[in-house]
Structures are given as structure tokens and as C-alpha cells.
Protein backbone atom coordinates (compact mmCIF):
# COMPACT_ATOMS: atom_id res chain seq x y z
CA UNK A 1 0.00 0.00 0.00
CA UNK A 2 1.30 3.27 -1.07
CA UNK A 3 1.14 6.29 1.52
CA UNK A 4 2.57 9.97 0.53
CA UNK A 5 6.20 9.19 1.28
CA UNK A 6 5.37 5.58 2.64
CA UNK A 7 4.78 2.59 1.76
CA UNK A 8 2.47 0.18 3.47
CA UNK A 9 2.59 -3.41 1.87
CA UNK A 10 1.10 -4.82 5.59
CA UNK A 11 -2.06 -2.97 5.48
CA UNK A 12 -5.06 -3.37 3.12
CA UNK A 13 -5.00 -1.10 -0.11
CA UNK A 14 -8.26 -0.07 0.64
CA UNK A 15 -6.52 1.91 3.55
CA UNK A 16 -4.48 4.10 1.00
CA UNK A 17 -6.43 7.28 1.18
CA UNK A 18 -6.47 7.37 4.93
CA UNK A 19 -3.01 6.34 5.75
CA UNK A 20 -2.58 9.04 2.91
CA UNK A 21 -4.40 11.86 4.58
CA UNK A 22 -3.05 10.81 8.06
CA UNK A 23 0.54 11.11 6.52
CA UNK A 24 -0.23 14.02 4.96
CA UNK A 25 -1.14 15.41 8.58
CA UNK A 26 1.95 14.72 10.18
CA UNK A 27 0.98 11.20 11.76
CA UNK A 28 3.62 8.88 11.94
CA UNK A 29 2.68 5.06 12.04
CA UNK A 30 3.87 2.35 14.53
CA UNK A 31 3.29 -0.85 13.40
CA UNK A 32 -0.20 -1.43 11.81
CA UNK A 33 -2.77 0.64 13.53
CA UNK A 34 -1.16 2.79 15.76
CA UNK A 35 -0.08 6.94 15.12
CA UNK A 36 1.71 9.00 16.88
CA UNK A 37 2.04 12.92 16.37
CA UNK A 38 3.92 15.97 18.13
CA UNK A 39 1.59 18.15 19.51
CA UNK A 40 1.88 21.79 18.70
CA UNK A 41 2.09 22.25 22.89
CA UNK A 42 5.31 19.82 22.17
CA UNK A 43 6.41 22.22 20.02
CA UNK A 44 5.62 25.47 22.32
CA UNK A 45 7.56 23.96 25.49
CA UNK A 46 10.44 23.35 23.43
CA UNK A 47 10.49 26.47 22.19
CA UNK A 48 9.25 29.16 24.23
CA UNK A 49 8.95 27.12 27.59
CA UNK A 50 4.88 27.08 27.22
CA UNK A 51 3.12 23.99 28.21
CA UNK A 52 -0.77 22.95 27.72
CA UNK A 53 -3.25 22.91 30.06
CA UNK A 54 -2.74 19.30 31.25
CA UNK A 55 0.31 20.60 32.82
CA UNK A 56 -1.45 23.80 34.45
CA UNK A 57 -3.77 21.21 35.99
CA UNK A 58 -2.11 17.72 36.69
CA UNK A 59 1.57 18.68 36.04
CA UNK A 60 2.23 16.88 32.35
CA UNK A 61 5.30 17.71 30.61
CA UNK A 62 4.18 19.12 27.19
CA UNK A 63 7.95 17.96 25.68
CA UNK A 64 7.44 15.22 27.64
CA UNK A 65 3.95 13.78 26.33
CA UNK A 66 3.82 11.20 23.82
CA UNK A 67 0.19 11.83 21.74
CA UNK A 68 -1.10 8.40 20.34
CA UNK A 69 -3.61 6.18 19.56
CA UNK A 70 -3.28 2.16 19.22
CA UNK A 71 -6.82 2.77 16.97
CA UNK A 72 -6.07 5.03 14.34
CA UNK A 73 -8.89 4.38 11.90
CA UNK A 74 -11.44 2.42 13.97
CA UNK A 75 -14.09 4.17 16.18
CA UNK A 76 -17.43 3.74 16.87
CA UNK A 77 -19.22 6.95 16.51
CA UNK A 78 -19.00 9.55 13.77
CA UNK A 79 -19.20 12.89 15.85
CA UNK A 80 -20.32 15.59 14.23
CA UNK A 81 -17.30 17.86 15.74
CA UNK A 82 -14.47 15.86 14.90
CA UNK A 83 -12.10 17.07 13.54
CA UNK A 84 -10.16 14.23 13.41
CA UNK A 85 -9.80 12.21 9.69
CA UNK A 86 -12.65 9.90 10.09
CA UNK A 87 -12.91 6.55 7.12
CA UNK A 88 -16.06 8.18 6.19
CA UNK A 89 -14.43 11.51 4.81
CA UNK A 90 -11.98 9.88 2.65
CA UNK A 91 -14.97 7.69 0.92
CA UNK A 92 -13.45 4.92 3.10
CA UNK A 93 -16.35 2.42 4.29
CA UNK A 94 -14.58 -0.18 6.82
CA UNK A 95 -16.62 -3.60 7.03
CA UNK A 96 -15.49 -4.31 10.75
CA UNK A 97 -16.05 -2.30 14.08
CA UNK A 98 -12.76 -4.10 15.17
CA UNK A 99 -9.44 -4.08 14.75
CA UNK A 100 -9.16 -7.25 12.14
CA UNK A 101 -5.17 -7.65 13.70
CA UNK A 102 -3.43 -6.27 16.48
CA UNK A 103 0.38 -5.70 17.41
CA UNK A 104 2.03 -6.53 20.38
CA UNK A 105 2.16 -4.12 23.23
CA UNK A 106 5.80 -3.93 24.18
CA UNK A 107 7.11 -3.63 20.48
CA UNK A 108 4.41 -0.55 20.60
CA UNK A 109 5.55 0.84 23.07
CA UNK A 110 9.02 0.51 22.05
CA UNK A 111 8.07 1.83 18.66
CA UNK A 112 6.35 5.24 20.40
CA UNK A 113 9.44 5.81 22.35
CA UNK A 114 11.80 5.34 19.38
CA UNK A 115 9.10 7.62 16.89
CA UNK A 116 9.10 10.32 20.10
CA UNK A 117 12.89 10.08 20.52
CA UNK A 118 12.99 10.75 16.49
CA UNK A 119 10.58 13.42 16.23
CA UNK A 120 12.27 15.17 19.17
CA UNK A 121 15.52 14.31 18.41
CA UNK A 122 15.51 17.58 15.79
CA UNK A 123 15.65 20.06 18.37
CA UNK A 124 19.23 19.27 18.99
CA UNK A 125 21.68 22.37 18.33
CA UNK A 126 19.17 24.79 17.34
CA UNK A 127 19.71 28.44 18.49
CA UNK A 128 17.58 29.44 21.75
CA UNK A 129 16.91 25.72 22.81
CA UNK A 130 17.88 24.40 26.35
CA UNK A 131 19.96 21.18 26.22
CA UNK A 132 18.15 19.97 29.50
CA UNK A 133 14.71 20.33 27.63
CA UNK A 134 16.29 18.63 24.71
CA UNK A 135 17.42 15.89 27.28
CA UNK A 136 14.46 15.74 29.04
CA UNK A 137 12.29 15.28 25.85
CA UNK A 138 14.46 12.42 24.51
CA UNK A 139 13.03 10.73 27.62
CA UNK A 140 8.85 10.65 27.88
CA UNK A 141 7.17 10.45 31.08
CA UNK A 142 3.71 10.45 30.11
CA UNK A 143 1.57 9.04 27.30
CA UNK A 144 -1.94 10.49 25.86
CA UNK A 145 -4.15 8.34 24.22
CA UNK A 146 -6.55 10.18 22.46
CA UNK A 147 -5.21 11.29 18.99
CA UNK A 148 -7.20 9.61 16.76
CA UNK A 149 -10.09 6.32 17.26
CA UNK A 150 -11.10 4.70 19.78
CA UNK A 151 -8.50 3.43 22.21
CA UNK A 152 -10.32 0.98 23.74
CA UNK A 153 -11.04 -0.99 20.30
CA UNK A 154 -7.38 -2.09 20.93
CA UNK A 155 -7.66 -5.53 22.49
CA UNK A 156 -4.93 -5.73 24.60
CA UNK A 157 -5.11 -2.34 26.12
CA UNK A 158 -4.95 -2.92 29.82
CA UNK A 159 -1.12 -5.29 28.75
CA UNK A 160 -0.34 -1.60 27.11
CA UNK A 161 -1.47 0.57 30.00
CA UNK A 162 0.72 -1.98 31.95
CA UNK A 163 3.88 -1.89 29.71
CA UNK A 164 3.71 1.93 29.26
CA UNK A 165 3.80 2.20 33.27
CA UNK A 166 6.51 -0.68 33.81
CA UNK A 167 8.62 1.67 31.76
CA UNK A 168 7.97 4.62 34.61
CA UNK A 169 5.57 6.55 32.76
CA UNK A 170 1.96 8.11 33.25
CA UNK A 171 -1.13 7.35 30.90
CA UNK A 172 -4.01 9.21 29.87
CA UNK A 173 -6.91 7.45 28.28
CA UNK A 174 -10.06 9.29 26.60
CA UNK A 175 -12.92 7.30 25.81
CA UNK A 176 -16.11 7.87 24.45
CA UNK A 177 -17.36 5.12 26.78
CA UNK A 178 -18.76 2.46 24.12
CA UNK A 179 -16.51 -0.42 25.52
CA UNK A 180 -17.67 -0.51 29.32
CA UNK A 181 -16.57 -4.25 29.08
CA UNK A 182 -13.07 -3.49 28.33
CA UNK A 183 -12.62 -0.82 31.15
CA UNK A 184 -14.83 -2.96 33.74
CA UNK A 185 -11.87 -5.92 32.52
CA UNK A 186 -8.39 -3.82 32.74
CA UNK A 187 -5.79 -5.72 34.50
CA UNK A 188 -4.37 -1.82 35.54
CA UNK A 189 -6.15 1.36 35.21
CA UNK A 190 -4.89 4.40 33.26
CA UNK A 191 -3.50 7.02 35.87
CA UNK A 192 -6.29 9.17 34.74
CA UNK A 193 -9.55 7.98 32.29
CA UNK A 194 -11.62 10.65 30.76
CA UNK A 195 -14.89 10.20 28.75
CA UNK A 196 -15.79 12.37 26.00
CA UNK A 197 -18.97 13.74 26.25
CA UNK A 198 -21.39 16.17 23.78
CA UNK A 199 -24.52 14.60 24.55
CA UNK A 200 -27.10 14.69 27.29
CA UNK A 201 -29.60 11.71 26.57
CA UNK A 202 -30.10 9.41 23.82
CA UNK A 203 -32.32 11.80 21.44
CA UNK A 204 -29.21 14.30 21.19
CA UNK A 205 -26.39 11.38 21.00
CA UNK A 206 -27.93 10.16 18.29
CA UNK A 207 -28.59 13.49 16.16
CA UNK A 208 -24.47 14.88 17.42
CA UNK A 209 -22.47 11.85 17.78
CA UNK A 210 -23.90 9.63 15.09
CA UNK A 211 -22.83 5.73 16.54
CA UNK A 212 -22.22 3.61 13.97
CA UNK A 213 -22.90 0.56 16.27
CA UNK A 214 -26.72 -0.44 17.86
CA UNK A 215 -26.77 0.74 21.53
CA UNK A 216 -23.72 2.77 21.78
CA UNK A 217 -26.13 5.45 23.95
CA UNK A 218 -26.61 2.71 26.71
CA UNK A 219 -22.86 1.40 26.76
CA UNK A 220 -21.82 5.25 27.04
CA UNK A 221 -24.29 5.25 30.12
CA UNK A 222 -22.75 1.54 31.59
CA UNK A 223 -19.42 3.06 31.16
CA UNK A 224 -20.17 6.01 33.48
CA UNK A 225 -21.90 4.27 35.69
CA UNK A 226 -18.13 2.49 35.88
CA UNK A 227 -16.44 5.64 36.70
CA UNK A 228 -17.07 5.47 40.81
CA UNK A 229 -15.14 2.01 40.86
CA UNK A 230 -12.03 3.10 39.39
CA UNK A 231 -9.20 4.11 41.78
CA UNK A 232 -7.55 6.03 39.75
CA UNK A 233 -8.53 9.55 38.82
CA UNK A 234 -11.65 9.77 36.67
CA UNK A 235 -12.91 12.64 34.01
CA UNK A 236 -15.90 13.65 32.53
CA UNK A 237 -14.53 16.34 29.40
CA UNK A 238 -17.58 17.65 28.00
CA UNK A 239 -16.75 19.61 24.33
CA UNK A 240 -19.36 22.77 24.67
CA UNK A 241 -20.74 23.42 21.22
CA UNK A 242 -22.26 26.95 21.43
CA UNK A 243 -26.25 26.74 20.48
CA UNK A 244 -26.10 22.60 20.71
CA UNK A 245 -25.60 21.57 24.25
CA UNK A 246 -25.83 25.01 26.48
CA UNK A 247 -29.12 25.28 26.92
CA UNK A 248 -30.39 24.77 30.41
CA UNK A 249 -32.24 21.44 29.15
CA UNK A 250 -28.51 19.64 28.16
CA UNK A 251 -26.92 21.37 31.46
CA UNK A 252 -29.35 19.34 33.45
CA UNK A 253 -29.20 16.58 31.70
CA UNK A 254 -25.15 16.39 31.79
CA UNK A 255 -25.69 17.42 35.42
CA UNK A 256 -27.79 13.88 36.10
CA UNK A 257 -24.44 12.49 34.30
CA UNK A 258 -21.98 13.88 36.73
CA UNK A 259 -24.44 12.86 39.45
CA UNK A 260 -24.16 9.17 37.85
CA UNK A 261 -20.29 8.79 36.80
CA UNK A 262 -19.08 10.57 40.07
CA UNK A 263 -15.88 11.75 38.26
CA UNK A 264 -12.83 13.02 39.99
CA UNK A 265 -12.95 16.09 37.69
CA UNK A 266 -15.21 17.58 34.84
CA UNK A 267 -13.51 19.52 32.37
CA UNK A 268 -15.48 21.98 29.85
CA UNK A 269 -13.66 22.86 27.02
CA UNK A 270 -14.46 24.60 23.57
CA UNK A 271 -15.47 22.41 20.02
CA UNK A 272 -13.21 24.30 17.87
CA UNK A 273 -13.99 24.83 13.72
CA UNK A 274 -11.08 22.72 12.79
CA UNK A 275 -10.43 19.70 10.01
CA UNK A 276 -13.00 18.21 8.52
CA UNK A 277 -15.67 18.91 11.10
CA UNK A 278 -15.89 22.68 8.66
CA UNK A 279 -18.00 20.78 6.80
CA UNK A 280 -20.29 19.97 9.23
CA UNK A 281 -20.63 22.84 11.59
CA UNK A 282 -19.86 26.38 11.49
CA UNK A 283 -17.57 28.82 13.10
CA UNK A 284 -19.98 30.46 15.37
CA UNK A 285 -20.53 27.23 17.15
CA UNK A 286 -17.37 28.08 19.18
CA UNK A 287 -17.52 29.24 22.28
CA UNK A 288 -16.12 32.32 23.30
CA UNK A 289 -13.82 31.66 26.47
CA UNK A 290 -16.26 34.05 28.05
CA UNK A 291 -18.97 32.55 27.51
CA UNK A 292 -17.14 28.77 28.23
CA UNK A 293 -16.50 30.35 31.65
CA UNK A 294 -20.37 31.43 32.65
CA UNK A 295 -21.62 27.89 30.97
CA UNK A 296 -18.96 26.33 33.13
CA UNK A 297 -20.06 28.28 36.67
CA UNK A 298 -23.60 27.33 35.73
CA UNK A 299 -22.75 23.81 35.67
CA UNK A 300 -21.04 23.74 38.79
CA UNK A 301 -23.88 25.33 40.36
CA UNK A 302 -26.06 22.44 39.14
CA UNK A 303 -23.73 19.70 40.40
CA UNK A 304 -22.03 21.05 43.42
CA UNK A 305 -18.47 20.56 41.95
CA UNK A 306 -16.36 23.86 42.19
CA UNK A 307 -14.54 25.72 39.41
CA UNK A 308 -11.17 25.37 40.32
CA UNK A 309 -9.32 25.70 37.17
CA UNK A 310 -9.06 27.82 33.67
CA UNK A 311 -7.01 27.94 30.63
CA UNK A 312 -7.99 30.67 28.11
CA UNK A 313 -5.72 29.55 25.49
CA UNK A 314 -7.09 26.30 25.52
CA UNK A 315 -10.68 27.41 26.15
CA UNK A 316 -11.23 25.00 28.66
CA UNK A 317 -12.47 24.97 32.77
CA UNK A 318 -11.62 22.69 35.41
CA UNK A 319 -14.57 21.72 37.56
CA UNK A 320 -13.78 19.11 40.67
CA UNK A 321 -14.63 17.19 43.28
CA UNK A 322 -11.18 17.61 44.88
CA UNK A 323 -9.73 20.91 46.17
CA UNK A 324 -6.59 20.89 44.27
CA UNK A 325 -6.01 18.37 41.03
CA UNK A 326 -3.99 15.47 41.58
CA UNK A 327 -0.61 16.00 40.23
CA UNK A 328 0.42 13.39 37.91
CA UNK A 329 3.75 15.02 36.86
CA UNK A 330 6.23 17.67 38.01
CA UNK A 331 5.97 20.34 35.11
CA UNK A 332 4.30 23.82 35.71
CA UNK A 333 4.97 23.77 39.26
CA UNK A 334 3.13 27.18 39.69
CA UNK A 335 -0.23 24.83 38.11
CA UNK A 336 -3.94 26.34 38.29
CA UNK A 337 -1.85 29.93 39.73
CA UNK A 338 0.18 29.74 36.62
CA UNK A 339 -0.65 32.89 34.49
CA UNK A 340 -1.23 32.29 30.61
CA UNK A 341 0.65 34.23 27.90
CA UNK A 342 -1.50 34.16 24.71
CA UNK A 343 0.26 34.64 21.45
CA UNK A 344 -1.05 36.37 18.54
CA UNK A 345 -3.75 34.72 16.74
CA UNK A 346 -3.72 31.33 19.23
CA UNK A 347 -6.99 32.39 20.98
CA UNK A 348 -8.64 31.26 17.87
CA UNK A 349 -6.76 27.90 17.46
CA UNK A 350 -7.06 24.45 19.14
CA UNK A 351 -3.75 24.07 20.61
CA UNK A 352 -4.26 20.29 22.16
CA UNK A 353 -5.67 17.08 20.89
């Protein structure tokens, strides 16, 4: 199978245009179905010292944080906000909800840490760049899955959650919450699992996230019901789309959610008018951080969990159950006091995956 500046012989030619597009956006295969990409926040730590808002909340090293996905063209929903290369916009149709192979953990994760080490490893020598963060980069501590798909379509995820941590690193796992019988079977939790949220009750999950699979509505509803046995850390992110879901109807309803999944935190962050979801929705469905911020108080008025935490640059809120977030790294020391410096134009851009 021929990629732009690849080629695939191990994956199915009817995969060309994605693993096309995908190249063509900077993803960078490891093994069959799993990507890997430097985040732009990557990017802004190395250069200017500026990290995302996972580190103002939970301490994550931007230059630090390996972005993935062990799914990269399998999920079960097609979201009306994604921005995300879904089969669907290539004129891809995939006949299985599943991956039809899988790799084996530890050569993934060896593969991420080699494609991170690679990706940073160009940083070296230039003008303006401190050798320690150079140093410091060439060694992740934490690894985000939630580039691209549905991470917990990977069959052996709980052996990668496990393998990532043996090798003394941190995992993030975001969900959309259609495999509640994969997290209620992990053999070790994520250090922190978030599900994805836009909808309220069935009626709007089916008009805005589109499942491609028969009760994916209920399953998202098992899964949260889930959240209050985990031991780990626990988040509800719930992507505001201005005119959709901030009316006091879908508050309510997301409040009875919060009420049911009992998450550690509840973060409310911005859909931004981005990739391919421009042909779906428009730009004045983003919320102004403004606005994000008086949505977000009303909220926590509805479900008793404070605001304790804001990022304008990422448009998002921190609402939690906790006093302080549970730091689950040792960057941005300052955290939720840490003030924001917004560069020109990056208001209007999303910054983090």
C-alpha cells in the first residue's frame, strides 16, 4: 500500500487514502494501527517554555507527552465535531467495528518511544533551545491516548497501560465510553480515564455523535456508571458546542451524568472549527472563552463541583470534586496559579488534541 512518502505493503489497499491523509497530517505510524504525532504544545515547550493545560492542571510535561492512539482508523461513533480524519471523509467504508489484527504491546511501546525520541531528536543544536529540555524530551514520562479512534477498540489495552507504566511513565486514556466491558476488565487502570462527552440523553447522542454501532447510547451510560469504581482519577470532558448543548435542558441533563459517573474532575472545554468537522458545523458554534467560563459556573452550580481551574488559550475549565487536582507530573509547578501568555492569533486555534 502506497502512503505519501510511505509505503504500506502490511495494510489493506483499501486503507491508501487514509493512511494518505493521516501522513499528509503529520501522523507517523507504529506498526499497523497505531499513530503517533507531536503536539503543537510539544512544540511550544520546546520552544518558548509554554506547556498545555494538562500541565497547568495535573503537572504533564508538554515535551514530555507522547500523543497516540493504538486505533487510528477504527471508532465507533461519527461525531459531528471531529475534527479528526474519520474513514467516512476519505470515501473509506470499513466492514469491521474491530481491529481485524493487532500488534504486540511492548514492540508498541518501544516503537512510540523510538518515533518520540525521532521526532524530538531535531531540536538538537538549534539556536535558543535548552539542552536539558532537549534531554528531558528524549526521555517521555507520560503518554496520551486520544489522537485519533477509539482506544479501547485495541484488544490488549490494559497489557499496554501496563507496559507503558513498567517503563515509569503516566497514561491518559479518553474514551467515548462504548466499551464498558473493556474498562470494567483492565488488568491496571490508566492514571487518569476521561470520557468524551457532547450529549445529554439518547435523542441528542444520536442526532451529534452519530454511533455507527446499535446501543452505543446505553454502553456510554454503563461506562459512566463504571467511573465510581475506578481508583484512579476519573474525568468527565464535556466539548461545549455553542447553540447545541448550552441550553439549560442539556446542562441538566449532563448534570444527572456527573451525578451518575461521580468523576474526579469535569472539564469543559471549547469544540473548535477545525479539520474536517468545517463541513459539518460552522464557526460560530465556538464558544467564546467568556462565555465557556459562565456555561462552566452554571454547571457547577447544578452539580455542586467547584470551578477550580481555567485555561484561556485552551478554552477549557476545570470543575472538581477535589480541592486541588492530583498532580500526575512535576511540570508547571506554579499549576492552576500559573498565568497564561497568549500569542497572537492562538486564541482562535485548538492548541491540544
Amino acid at each position: 500500500m502506497r502512503g505519501k512518502g510511505l509505503i504500506r505493503k502490511d495494510l489493506p489497499e483499501k486503507w491508501a487514502p487514509l493512511v494518505e491523509r493521516l501522513a499528509r497530517q503529520k501522523y507517523h505510524f507504529v506498526g499497523r494501527h497505531t499513530v503517533v504525532k507531536k503536539c503543537h504544545w510539544t512544540h511550544m515547550a520546546m520552544m518558548e517554555g509554554r506547556h498545555c493545560y494538562k500541565c497547568k492542571f495535573y503537572g504533564i510535561e508538554s515535551h514530555r507527552d507522547i500523543q497516540m492512539s493504538p486505533s487510528a482508523f477504527w471508532c465507533w461513533n461519527a461525531c459531528m465535531h471531529c475534527w479528526r480524519i474519520r474513514p467516512q471523509d476519505v470515501g473509506v467504508e470499513l466492514d469491521e467495528t474491530r481491529l481485524p489484527f493487532y500488534d504486540d504491546p511492548k514492540e508498541l511501546v518501544d516503537g512510540l518511544i523510538r518515533e518520540h525520541r525521532r521526532l524530538m531528536s531535531g531540536y538538537k543544536g538549534m539556536p535558543g533551545i535548552d539542552p536539558k529540555m532537549v534531554e528531558e524530551a528524549l526521555n517521555p514520562a507520560h503518554v496520551t491516548m486520544s489522537l485519533t479512534g477509539e482506544p479501547t477498540l485495541y484488544p490488549l489495552l490494559g497489557d499496554l497501560i501496563k507496559e507503558i507504566h513498567k517503563r515509569g511513565m503516566t497514561t491518559f486514556v479518553v474514551t467515548r465510553g462504548v466499551r464498558p466491558d473493556v474498562l470494567a476488565n483492565l488488568e491496571e487502570e490508566p492514571s487518569q480515564l476521561y470520557v468524551s462527552l457532547e450529549a445529554w440523553d439518547k435523542k441528542s447522542y444520536d442526532y451529534f455523535t452519530r454511533p455507527l454501532v446499535p446501543r452505543a447510547w446505553e454502553l456510554t451510560l454503563e461506562t459512566l456508571g463504571l467511573l465510581p469504581s475506578f481508583t484512579n482519577p476519573t474525568a468527565i470532558r464535556i466539548t461545549l458546542i455553542k447553540g447545541f448543548n448550552d441550553t439549560e435542558e442539556a446542562l441538566r441533563g449532563f448534570a444527572r451524568l456527573i451525578d451518575l459517573a461521580r468523576p474526579t474532575y469535569v472539564e469543559i472545554k471549547s469544540y473548535m472549527w477545525l479539520g474536517t468537522s468545517r463541513q459539518r458545523l460552522s464557526k460560530e458554534d465556538q464558544a467564546p472563552f467568556d462565555y465557556l467560563k459562565k456555561v462552566s459556573m452554571k454547571l457547577s452550580e447544578l452539580t455542586g463541583y467547584p470551578l477550580i481551574g481555567e485555561s484561556m488559550v485552551s478554552r477549557v475549565t476545570l470543575l472538581s470534586s477535589i480541592p486541588e487536582p492530583i498532580r500526575l507530573g512535576k511540570g508547571c509547578p506554579e499549576g492552576l496559579k500559573m498565568q497564561e501568555k497568549v500569542g497572537p492569533g492562538e486564541y482562535d486555534l485548538e492548541l491540544f488534541p
